[in-house]
C-alpha atoms as a PDB file:
ATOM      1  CA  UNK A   1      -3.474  -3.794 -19.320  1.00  0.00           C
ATOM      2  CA  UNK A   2      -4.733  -0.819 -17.353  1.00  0.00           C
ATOM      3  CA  UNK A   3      -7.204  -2.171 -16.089  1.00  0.00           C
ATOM      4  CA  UNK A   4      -4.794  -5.153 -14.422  1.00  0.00           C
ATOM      5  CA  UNK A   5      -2.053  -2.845 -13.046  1.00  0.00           C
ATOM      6  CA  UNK A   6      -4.819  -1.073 -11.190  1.00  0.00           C
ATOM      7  CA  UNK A   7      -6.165  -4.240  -9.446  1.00  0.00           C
ATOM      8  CA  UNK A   8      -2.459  -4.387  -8.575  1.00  0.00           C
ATOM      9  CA  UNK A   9      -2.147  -1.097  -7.216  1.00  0.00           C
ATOM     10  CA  UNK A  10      -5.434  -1.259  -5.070  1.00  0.00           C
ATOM     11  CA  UNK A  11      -3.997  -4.888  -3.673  1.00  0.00           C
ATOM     12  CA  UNK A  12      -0.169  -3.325  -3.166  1.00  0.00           C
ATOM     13  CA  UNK A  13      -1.705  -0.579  -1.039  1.00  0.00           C
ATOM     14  CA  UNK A  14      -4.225  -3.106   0.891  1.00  0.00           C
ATOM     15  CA  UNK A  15      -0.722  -5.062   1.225  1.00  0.00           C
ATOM     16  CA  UNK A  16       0.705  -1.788   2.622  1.00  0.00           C
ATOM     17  CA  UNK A  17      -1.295  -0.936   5.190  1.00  0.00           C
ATOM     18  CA  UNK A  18      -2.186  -4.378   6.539  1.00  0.00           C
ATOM     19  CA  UNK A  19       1.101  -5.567   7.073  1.00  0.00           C
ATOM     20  CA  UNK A  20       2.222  -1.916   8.132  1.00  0.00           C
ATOM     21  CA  UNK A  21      -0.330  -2.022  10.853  1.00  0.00           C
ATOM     22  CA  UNK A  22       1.179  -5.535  11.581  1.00  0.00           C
ATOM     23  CA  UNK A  23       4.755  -4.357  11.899  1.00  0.00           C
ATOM     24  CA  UNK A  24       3.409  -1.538  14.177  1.00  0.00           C
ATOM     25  CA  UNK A  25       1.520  -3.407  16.406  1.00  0.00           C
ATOM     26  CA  UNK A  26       3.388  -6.681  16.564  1.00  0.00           C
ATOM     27  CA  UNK A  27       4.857  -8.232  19.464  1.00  0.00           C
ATOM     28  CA  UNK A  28       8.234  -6.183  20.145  1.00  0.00           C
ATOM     29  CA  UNK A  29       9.798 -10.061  21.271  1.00  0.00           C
ATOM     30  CA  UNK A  30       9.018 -11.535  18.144  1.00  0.00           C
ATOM     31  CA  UNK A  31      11.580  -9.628  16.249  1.00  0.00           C
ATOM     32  CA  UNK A  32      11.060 -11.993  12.951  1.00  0.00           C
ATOM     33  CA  UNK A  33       7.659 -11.323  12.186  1.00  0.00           C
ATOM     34  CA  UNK A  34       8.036  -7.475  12.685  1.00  0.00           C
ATOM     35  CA  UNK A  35      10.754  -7.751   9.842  1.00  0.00           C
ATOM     36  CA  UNK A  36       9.282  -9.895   7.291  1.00  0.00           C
ATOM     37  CA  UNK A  37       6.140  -7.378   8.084  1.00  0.00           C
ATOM     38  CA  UNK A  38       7.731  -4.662   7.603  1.00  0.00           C
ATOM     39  CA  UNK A  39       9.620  -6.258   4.077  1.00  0.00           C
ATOM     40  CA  UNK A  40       6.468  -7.297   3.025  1.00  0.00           C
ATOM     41  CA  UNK A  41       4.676  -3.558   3.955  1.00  0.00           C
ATOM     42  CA  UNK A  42       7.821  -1.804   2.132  1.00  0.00           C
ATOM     43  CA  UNK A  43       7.168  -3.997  -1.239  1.00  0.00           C
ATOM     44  CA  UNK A  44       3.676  -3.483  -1.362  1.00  0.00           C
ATOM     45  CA  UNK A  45       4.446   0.406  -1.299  1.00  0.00           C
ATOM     46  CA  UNK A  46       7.140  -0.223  -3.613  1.00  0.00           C
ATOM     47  CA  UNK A  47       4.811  -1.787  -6.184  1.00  0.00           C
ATOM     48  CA  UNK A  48       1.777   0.684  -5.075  1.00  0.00           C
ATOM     49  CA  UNK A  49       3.676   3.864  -5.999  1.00  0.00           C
ATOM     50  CA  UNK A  50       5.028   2.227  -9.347  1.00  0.00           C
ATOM     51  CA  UNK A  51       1.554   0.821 -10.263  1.00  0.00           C
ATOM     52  CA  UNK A  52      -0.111   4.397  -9.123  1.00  0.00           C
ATOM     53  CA  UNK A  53       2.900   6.673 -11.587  1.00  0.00           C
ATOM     54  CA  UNK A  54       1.763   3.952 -14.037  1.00  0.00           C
ATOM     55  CA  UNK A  55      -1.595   5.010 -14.361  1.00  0.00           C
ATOM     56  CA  UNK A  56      -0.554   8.469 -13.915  1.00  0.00           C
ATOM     57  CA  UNK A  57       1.407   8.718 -17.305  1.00  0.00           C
ATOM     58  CA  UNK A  58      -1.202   6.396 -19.019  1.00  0.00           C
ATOM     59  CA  UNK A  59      -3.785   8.146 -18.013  1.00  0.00           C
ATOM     60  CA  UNK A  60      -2.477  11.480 -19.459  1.00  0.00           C
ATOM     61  CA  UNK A  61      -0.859   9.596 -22.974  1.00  0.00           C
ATOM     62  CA  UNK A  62      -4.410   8.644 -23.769  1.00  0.00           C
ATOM     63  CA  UNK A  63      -6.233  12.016 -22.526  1.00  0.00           C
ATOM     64  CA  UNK A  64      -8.424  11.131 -20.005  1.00  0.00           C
ATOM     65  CA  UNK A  65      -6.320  13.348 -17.341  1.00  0.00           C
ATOM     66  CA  UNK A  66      -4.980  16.040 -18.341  1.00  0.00           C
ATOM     67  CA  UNK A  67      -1.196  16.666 -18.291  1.00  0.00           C
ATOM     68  CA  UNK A  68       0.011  18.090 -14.725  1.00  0.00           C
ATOM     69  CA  UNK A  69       1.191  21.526 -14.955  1.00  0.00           C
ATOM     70  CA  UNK A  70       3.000  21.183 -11.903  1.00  0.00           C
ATOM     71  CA  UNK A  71       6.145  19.359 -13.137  1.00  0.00           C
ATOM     72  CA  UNK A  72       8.434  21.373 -15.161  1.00  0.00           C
ATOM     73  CA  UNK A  73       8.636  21.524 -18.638  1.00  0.00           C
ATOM     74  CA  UNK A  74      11.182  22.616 -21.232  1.00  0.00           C
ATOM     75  CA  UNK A  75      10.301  25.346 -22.619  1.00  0.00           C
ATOM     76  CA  UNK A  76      13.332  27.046 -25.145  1.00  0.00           C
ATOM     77  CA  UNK A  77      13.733  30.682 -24.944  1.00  0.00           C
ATOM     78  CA  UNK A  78      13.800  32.601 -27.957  1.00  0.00           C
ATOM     79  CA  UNK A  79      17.504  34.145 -27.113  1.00  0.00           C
ATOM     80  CA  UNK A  80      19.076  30.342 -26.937  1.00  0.00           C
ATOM     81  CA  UNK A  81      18.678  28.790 -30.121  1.00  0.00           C
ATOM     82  CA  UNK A  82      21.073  29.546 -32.998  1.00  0.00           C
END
């Protein structure tokens, strides 16, 4: 299953930036390509930043990445429980 939603994310992002560039660069007249462009360029980063947080959280539920110690986690002080 990984190994699927990955081919997705690499084809979401392609998605992203060629039909971003499209939207960008397009004809300012033709008004209905630049927004189904720019629909099309916001769902592939929709679905690229889904697919990528995927394989974020799998990756670090099976331990080949290690958890981020960025993000916050609960930690319960010793003064708080009863």
């Amino acid at each position: 299953m990984s190994k699927l939603i990955t081919i997705l994310n690499v084809i979401a992002w392609a998605g992203f930036w060629s039909f971003g560039y499209l939207a960008l660069t397009g004809n300012p007249e033709a008004g209905g390509r630049m927004t189904i462009a720019l629909l099309l360029a916001a769902a592939g980063a929709a679905v690229g930043l889904w697919a990528y947080f995927w394989l974020v959280r799998h990756s670090e539920a099976t331990g080949y990445a290690k958890p981020a110690a960025s993000r916050a986690r609960y930690e319960a002080d010793e003064g708080l429980e009863g």
